[in-house]
PDB file of N, CA and C in Angstrom:
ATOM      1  N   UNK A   1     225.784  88.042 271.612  1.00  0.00           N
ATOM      2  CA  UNK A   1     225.977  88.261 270.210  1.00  0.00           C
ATOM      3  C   UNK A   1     226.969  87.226 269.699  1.00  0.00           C
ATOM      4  N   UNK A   2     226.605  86.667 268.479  1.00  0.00           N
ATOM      5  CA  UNK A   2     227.650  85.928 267.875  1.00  0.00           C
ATOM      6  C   UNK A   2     228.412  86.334 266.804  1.00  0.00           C
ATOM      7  N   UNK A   3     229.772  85.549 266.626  1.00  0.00           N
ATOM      8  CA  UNK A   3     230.488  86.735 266.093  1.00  0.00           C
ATOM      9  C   UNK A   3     231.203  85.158 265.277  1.00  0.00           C
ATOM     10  N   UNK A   4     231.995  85.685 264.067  1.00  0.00           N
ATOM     11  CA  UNK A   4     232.852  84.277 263.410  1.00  0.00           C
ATOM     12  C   UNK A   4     233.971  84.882 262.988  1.00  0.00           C
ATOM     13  N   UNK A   5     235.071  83.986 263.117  1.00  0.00           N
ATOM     14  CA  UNK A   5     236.377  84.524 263.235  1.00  0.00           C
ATOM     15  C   UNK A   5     237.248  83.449 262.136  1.00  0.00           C
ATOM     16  N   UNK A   6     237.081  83.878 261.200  1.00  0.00           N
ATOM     17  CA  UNK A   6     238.280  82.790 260.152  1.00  0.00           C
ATOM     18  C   UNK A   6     237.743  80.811 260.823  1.00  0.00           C
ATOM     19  N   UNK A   7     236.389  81.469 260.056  1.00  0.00           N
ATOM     20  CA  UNK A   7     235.165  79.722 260.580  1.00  0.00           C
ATOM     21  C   UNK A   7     234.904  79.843 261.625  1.00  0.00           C
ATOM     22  N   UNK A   8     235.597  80.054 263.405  1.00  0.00           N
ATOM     23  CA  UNK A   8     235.551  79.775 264.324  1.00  0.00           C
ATOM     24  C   UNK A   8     234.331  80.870 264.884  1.00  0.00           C
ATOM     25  N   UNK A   9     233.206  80.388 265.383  1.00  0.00           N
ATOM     26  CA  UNK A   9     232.044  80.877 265.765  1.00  0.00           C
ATOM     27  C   UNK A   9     232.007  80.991 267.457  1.00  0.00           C
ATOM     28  N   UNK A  10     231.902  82.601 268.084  1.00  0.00           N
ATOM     29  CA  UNK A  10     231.914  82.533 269.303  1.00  0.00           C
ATOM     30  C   UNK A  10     231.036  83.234 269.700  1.00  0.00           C
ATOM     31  N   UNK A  11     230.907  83.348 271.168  1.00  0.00           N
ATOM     32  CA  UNK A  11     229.946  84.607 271.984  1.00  0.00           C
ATOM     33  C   UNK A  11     230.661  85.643 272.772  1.00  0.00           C
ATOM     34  N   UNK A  12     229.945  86.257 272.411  1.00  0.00           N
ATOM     35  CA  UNK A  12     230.715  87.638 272.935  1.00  0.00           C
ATOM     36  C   UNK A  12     229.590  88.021 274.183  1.00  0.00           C
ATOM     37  N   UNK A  13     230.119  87.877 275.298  1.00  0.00           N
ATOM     38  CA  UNK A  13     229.451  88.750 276.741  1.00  0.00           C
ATOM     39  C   UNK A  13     230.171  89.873 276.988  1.00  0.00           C
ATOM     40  N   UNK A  14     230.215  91.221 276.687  1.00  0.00           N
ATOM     41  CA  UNK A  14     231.265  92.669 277.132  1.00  0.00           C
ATOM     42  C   UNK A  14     230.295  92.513 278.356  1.00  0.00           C
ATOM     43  N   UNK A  15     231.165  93.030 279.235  1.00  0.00           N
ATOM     44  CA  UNK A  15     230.983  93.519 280.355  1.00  0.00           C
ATOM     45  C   UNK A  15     230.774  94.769 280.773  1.00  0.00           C
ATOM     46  N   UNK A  16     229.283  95.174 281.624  1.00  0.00           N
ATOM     47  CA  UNK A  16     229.055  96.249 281.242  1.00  0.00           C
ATOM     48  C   UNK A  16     230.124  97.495 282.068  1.00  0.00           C
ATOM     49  N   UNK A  17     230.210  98.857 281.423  1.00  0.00           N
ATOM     50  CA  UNK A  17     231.425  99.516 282.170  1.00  0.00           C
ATOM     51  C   UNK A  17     230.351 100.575 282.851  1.00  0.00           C
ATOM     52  N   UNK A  18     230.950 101.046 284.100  1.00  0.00           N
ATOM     53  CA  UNK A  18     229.921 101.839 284.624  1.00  0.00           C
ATOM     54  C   UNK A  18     230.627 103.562 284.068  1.00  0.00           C
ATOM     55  N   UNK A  19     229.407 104.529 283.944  1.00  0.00           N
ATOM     56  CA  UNK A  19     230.549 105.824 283.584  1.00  0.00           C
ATOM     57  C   UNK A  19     229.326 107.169 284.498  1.00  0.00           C
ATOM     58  N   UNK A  20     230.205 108.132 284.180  1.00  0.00           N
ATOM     59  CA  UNK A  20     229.557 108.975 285.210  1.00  0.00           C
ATOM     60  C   UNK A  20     229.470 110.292 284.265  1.00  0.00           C
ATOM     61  N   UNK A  21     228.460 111.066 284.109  1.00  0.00           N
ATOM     62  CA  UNK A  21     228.164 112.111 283.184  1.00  0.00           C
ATOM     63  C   UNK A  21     229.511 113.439 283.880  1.00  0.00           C
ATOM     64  N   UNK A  22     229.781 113.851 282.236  1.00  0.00           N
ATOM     65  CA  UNK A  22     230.817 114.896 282.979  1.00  0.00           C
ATOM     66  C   UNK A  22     230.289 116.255 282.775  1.00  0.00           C
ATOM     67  N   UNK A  23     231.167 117.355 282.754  1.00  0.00           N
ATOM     68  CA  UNK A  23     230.520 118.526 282.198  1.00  0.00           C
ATOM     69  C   UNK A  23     229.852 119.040 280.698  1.00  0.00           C
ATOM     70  N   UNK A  24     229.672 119.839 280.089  1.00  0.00           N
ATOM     71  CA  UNK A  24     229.148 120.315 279.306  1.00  0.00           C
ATOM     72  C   UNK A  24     230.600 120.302 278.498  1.00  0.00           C
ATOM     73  N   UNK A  25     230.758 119.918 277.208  1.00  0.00           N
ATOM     74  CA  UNK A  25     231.723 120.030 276.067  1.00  0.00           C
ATOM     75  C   UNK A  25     231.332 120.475 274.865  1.00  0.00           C
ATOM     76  N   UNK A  26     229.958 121.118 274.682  1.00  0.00           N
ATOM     77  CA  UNK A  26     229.958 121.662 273.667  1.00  0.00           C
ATOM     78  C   UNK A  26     227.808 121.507 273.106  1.00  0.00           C
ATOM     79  N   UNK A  27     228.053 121.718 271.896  1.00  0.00           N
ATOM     80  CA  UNK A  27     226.392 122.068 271.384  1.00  0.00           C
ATOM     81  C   UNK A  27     226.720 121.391 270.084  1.00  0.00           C
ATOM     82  N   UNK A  28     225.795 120.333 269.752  1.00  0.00           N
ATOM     83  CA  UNK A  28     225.835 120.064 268.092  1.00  0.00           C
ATOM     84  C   UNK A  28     224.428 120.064 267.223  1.00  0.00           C
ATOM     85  N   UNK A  29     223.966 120.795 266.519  1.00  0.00           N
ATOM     86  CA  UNK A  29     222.744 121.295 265.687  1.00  0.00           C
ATOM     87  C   UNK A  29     221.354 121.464 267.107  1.00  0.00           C
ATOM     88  N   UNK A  30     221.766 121.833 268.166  1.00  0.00           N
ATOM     89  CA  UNK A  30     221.449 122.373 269.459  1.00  0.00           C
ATOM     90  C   UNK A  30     220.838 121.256 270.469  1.00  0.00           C
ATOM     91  N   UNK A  31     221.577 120.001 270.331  1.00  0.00           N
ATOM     92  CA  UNK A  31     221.778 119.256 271.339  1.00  0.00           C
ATOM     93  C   UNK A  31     223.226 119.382 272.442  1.00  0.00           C
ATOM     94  N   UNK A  32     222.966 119.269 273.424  1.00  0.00           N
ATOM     95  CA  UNK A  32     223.892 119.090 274.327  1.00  0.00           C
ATOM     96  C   UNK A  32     225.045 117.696 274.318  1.00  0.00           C
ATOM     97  N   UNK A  33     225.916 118.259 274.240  1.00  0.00           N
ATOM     98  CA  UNK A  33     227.575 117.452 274.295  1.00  0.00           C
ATOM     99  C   UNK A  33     228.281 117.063 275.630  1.00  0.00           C
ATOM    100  N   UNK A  34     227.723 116.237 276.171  1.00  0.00           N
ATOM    101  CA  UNK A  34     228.506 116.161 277.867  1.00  0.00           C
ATOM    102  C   UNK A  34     229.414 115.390 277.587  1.00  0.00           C
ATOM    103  N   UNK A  35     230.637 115.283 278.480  1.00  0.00           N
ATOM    104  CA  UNK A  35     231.821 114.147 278.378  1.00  0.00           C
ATOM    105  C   UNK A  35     231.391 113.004 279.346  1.00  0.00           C
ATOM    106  N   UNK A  36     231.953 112.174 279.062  1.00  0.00           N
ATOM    107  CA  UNK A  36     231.915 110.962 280.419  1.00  0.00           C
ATOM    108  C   UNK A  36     232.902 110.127 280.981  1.00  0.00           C
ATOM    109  N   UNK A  37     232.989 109.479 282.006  1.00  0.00           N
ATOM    110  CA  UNK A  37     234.212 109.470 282.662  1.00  0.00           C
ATOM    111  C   UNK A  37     233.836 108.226 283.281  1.00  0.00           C
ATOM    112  N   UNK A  38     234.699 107.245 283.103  1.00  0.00           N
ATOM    113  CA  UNK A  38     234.821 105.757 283.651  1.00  0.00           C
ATOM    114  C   UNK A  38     234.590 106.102 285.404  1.00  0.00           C
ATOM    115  N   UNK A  39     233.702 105.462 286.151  1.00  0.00           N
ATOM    116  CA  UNK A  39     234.071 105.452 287.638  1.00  0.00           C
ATOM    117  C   UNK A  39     234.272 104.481 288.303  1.00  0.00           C
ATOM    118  N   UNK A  40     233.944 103.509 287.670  1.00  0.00           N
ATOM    119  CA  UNK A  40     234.974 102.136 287.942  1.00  0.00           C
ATOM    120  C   UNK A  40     235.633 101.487 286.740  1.00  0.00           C
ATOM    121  N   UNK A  41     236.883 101.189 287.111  1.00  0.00           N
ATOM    122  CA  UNK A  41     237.256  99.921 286.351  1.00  0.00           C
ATOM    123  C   UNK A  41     237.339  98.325 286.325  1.00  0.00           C
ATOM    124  N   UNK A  42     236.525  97.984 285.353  1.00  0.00           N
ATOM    125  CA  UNK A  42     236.679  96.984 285.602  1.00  0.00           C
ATOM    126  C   UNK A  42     237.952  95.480 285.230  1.00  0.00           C
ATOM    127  N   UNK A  43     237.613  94.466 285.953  1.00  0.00           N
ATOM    128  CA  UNK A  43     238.588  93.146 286.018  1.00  0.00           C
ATOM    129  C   UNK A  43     238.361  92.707 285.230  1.00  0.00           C
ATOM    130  N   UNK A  44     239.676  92.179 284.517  1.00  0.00           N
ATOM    131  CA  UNK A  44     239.288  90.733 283.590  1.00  0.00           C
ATOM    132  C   UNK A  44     238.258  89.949 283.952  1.00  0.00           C
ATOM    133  N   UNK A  45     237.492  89.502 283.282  1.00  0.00           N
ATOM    134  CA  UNK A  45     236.740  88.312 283.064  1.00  0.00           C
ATOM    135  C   UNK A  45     237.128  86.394 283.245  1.00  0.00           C
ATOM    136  N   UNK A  46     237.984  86.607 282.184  1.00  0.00           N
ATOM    137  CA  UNK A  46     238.244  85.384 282.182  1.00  0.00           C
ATOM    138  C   UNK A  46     239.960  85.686 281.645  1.00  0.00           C
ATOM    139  N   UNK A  47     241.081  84.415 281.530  1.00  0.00           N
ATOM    140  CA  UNK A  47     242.083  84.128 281.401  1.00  0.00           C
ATOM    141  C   UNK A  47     242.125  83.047 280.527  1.00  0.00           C
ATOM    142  N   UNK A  48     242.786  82.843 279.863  1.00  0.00           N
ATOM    143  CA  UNK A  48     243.453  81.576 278.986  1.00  0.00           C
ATOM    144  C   UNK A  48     245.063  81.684 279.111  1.00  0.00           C
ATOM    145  N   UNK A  49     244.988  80.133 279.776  1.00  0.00           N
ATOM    146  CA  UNK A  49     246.409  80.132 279.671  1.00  0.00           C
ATOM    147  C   UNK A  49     247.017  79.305 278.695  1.00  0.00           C
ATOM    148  N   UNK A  50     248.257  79.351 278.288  1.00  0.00           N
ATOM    149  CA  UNK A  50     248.746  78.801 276.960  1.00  0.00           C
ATOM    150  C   UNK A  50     250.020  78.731 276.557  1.00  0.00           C
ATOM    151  N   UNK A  51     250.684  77.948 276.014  1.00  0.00           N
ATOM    152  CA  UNK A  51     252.247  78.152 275.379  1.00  0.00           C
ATOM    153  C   UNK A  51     252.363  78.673 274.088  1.00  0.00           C
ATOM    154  N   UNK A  52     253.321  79.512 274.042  1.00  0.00           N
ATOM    155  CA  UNK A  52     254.188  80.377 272.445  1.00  0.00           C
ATOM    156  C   UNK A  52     255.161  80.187 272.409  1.00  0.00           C
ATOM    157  N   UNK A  53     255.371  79.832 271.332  1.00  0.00           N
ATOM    158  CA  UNK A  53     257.386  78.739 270.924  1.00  0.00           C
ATOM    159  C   UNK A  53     257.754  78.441 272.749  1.00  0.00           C
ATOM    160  N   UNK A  54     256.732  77.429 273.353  1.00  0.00           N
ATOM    161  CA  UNK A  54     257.860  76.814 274.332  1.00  0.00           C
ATOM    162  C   UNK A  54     257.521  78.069 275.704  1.00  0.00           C
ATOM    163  N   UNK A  55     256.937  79.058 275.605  1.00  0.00           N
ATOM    164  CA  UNK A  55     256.806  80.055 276.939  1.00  0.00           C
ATOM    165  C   UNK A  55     255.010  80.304 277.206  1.00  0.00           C
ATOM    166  N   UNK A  56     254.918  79.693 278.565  1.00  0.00           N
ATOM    167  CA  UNK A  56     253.851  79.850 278.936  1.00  0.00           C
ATOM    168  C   UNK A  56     253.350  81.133 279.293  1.00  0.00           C
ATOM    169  N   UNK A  57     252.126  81.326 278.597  1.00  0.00           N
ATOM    170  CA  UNK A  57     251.310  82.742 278.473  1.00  0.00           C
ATOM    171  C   UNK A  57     249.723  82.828 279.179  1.00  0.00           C
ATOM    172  N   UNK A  58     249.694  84.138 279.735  1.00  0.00           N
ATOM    173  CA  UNK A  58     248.285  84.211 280.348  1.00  0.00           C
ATOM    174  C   UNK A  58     247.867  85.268 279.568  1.00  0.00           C
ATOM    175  N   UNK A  59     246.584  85.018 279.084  1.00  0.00           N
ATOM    176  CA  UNK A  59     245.390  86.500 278.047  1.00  0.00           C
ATOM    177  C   UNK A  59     244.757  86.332 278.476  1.00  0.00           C
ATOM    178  N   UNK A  60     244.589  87.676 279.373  1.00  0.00           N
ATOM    179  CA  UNK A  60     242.854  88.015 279.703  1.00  0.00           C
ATOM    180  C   UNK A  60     242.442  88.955 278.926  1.00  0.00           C
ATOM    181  N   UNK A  61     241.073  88.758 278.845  1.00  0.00           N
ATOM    182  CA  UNK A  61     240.258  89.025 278.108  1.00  0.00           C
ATOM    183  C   UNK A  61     238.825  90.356 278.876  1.00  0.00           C
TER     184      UNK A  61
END
C-alpha cells in the first residue's frame, strides 16, 4: 500500500501478527464475540539509524 506523508510517498509492508482465538466475550445482534490473543511477538523489521542535535539514534520500525 502506498501512503504520502507531507509530499514524501512510501510503502508500507506491516508484518503479519500471528493471534490465537480466545474465549467467548459476549453476543452482538446474535453473532458471537471471541477475544484474541497475540501468540507470538513479533521483531522489528528494519532500523534507521540517525543523529538528533548531535546524538546518535536507532528507530525501528
Amino acid at each position: 500500500m502506498k501512503f504520502c506523508y507531507r509530499g514524501v510517498w512510501y510503502d508500507s509492508s506491516p508484518s503479519p501478527i500471528k493471534t490465537q482465538e480466545g474465549p467467548t466475550i459476549g453476543k452482538y445482534r446474535g453473532a458471537t464475540l471471541r477475544g484474541r490473543s497475540i501468540s507470538e511477538i513479533p521483531t522489528p523489521t528494519s532500523c534507521v539509524k540517525g543523529k538528533y542535535r548531535g546524538v546518535e539514534v536507532n528507530v525501528s520500525f
